[in-house]
Protein backbone atom coordinates (compact mmCIF):
# COMPACT_ATOMS: atom_id res chain seq x y z
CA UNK A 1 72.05 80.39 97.73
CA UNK A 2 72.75 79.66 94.02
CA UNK A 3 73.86 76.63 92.29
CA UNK A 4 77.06 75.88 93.13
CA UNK A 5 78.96 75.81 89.89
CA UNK A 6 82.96 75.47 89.79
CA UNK A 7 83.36 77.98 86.43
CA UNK A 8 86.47 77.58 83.97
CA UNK A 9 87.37 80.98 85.05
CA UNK A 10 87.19 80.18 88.69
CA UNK A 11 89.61 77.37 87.95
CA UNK A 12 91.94 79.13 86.34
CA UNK A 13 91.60 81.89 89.50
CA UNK A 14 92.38 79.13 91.24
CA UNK A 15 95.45 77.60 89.48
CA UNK A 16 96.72 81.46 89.73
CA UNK A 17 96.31 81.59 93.71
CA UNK A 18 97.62 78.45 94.88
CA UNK A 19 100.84 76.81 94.40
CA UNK A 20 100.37 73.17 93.73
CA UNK A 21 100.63 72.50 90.36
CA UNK A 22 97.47 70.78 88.13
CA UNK A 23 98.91 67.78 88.05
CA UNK A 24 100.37 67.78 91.41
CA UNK A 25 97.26 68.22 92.96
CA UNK A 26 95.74 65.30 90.86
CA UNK A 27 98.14 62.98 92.22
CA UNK A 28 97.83 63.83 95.53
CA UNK A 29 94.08 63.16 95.33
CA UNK A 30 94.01 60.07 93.73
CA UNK A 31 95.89 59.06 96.74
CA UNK A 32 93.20 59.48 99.00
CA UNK A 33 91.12 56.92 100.44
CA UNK A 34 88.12 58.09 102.26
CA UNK A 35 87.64 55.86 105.45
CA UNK A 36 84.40 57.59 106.91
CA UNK A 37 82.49 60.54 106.78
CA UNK A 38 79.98 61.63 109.84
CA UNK A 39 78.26 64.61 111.15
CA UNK A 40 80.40 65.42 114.15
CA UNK A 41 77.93 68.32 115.85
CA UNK A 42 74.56 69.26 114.91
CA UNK A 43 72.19 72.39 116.29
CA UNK A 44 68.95 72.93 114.89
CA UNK A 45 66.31 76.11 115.82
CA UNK A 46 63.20 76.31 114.66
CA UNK A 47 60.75 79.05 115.43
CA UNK A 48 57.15 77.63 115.19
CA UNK A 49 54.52 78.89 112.84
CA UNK A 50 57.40 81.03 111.73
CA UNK A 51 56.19 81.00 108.68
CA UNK A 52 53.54 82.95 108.87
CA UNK A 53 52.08 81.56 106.05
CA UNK A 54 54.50 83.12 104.00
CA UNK A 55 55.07 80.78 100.91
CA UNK A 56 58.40 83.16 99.79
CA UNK A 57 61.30 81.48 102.17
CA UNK A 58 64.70 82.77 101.43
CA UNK A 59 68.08 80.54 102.30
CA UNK A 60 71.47 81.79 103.37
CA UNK A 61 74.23 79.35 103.50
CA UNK A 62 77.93 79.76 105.10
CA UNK A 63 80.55 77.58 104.34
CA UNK A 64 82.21 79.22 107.37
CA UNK A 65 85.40 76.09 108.70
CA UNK A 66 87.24 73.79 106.85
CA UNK A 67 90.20 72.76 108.95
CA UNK A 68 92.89 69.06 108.50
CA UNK A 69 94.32 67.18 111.18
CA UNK A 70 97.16 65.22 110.68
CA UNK A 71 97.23 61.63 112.50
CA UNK A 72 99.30 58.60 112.58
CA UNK A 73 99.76 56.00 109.47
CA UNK A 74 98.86 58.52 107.10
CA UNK A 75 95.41 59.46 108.69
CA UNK A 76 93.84 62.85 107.94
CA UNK A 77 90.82 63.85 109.64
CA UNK A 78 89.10 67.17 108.12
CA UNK A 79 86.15 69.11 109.63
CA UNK A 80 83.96 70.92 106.99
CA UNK A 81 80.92 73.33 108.74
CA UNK A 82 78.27 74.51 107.14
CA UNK A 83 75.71 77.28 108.66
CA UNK A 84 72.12 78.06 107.55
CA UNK A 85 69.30 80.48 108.23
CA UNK A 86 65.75 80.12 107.00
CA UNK A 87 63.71 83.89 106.53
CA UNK A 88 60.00 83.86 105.72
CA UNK A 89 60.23 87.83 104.76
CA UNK A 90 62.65 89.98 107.25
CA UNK A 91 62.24 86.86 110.20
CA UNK A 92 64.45 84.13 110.71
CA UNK A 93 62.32 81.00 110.95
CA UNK A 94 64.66 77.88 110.87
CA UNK A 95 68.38 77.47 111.66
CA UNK A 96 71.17 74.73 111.34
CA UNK A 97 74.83 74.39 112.43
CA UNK A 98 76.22 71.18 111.04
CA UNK A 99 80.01 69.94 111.04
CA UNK A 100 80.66 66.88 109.32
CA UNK A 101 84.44 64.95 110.10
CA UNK A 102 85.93 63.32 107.08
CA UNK A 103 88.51 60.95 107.72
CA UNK A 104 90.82 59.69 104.64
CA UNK A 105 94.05 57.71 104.65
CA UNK A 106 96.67 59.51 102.26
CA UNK A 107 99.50 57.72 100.13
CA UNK A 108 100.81 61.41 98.96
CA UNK A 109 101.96 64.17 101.73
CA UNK A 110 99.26 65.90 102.86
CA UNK A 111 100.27 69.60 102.93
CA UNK A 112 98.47 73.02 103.74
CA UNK A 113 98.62 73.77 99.96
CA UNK A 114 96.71 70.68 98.80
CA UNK A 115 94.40 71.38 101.49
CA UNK A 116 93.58 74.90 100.26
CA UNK A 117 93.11 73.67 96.97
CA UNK A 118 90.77 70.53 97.89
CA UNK A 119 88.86 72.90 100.32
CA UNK A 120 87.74 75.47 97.29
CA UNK A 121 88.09 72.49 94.63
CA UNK A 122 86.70 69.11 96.08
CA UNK A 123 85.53 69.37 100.11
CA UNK A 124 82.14 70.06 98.84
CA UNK A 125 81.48 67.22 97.20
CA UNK A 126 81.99 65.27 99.86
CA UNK A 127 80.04 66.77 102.04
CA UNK A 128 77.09 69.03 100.53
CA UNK A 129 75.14 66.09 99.73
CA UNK A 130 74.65 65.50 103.19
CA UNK A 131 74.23 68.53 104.22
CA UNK A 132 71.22 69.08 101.95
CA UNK A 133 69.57 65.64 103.35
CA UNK A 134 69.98 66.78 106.78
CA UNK A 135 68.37 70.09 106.30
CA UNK A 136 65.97 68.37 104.17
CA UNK A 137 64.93 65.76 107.07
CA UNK A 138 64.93 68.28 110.07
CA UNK A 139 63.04 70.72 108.53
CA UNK A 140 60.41 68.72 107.55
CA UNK A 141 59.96 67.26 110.82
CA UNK A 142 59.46 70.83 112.69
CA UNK A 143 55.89 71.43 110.39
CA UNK A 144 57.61 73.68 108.39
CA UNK A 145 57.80 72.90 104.54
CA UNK A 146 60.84 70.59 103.92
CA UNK A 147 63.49 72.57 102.77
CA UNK A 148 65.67 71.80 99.66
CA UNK A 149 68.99 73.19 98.49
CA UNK A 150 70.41 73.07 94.84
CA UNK A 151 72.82 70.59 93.78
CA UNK A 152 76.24 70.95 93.77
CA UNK A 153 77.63 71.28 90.05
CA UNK A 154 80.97 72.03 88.61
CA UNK A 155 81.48 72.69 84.92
C-alpha cells in the first residue's frame, strides 16, 4: 500500500461528491467527543516459514466497512475494518482481519452525509494508527519479520 496522502485535488473531489458544506462539516466535527476506541474482533493467519526466505514481502490493505450506529444521549458508535494479506512472491504468508469500534458523543446531528464525509476525510486517523501497531506486534510474534505500514498523511 502507499502512503496515505489526502491530495488538494482529492478534497476538492470530495467537496464535489458530498453534500455537506466545508464549513458544515467542520462544525459538526468539532462537536465530537471521542469516548473510546477498541478493537472489537481480531483474526490473525500466519503460515510458518512462509517466507521462504524471501526478503521481498509485498502488503495489500482493504479498508473494506465503515458503518455508524446511532444510540441514546447523543451516542454514536462506528465500526471501521481493515483487511490485510502478507505475499513473500505469489504466496500469501500472513493475514489480519481487524475491526476497531469507535464510540463518540455528538453535540451536532449526526447524519449519513457527515458520515460519508468523515469516513473518506477523518475515520482513518482515528484508527490507522492502531491498526499499524497491531500488525506490527502480531507479526513479529509469529517469527516472521515485524511488519510495518506507512503513516497516514494528508496534505
Amino acid at each position: 500500500m502507499s502512503e496515505k496522502q489526502l491530495s488538494s485535488e482529492t478534497a476538492t473531489a470530495i467537496r464535489q461528491q458530498f453534500k455537506l458544506k466545508p464549513d458544515e462539516y467542520r462544525q459538526i466535527l468539532d462537536g465530537l467527543t471521542l469516548l473510546s476506541l477498541e478493537l472489537e474482533n481480531c483474526t490473525m493467519k500466519s503460515i510458518p516459514d512462509g517466507t521462504g526466505g524471501a526478503p521481498d514481502l509485498s502488503n495489500s490493505i482493504d479498508e473494506n466497512k465503515a458503518t455508524f450506529e446511532l444510540g441514546p444521549d447523543n451516542i454514536v458508535t462506528v465500526k471501521h475494518s481493515y483487511s490485510q494479506k502478507t505475499k513473500a512472491g505469489k504466496n500469501v504468508v500472513f493475514c489480519l482481519d481487524a475491526t476497531f469500534r469507535l464510540v463518540f458523543r455528538s453535540e451536532q446531528e449526526f447524519t449519513d452525509d457527515f458520515f460519508a464525509i468523515f469516513r473518506a476525510v477523518s475515520l482513518n486517523f482515528y484508527t490507522w494508527p492502531y491498526f499499524r501497531e497491531l500488525l506490527n506486534s502480531l507479526s513479529s510474534k509469529t517469527g516472521m519479520p515485524p511488519l510495518t505500514l506507512p503513516m497516514l498523511k494528508s496534505s
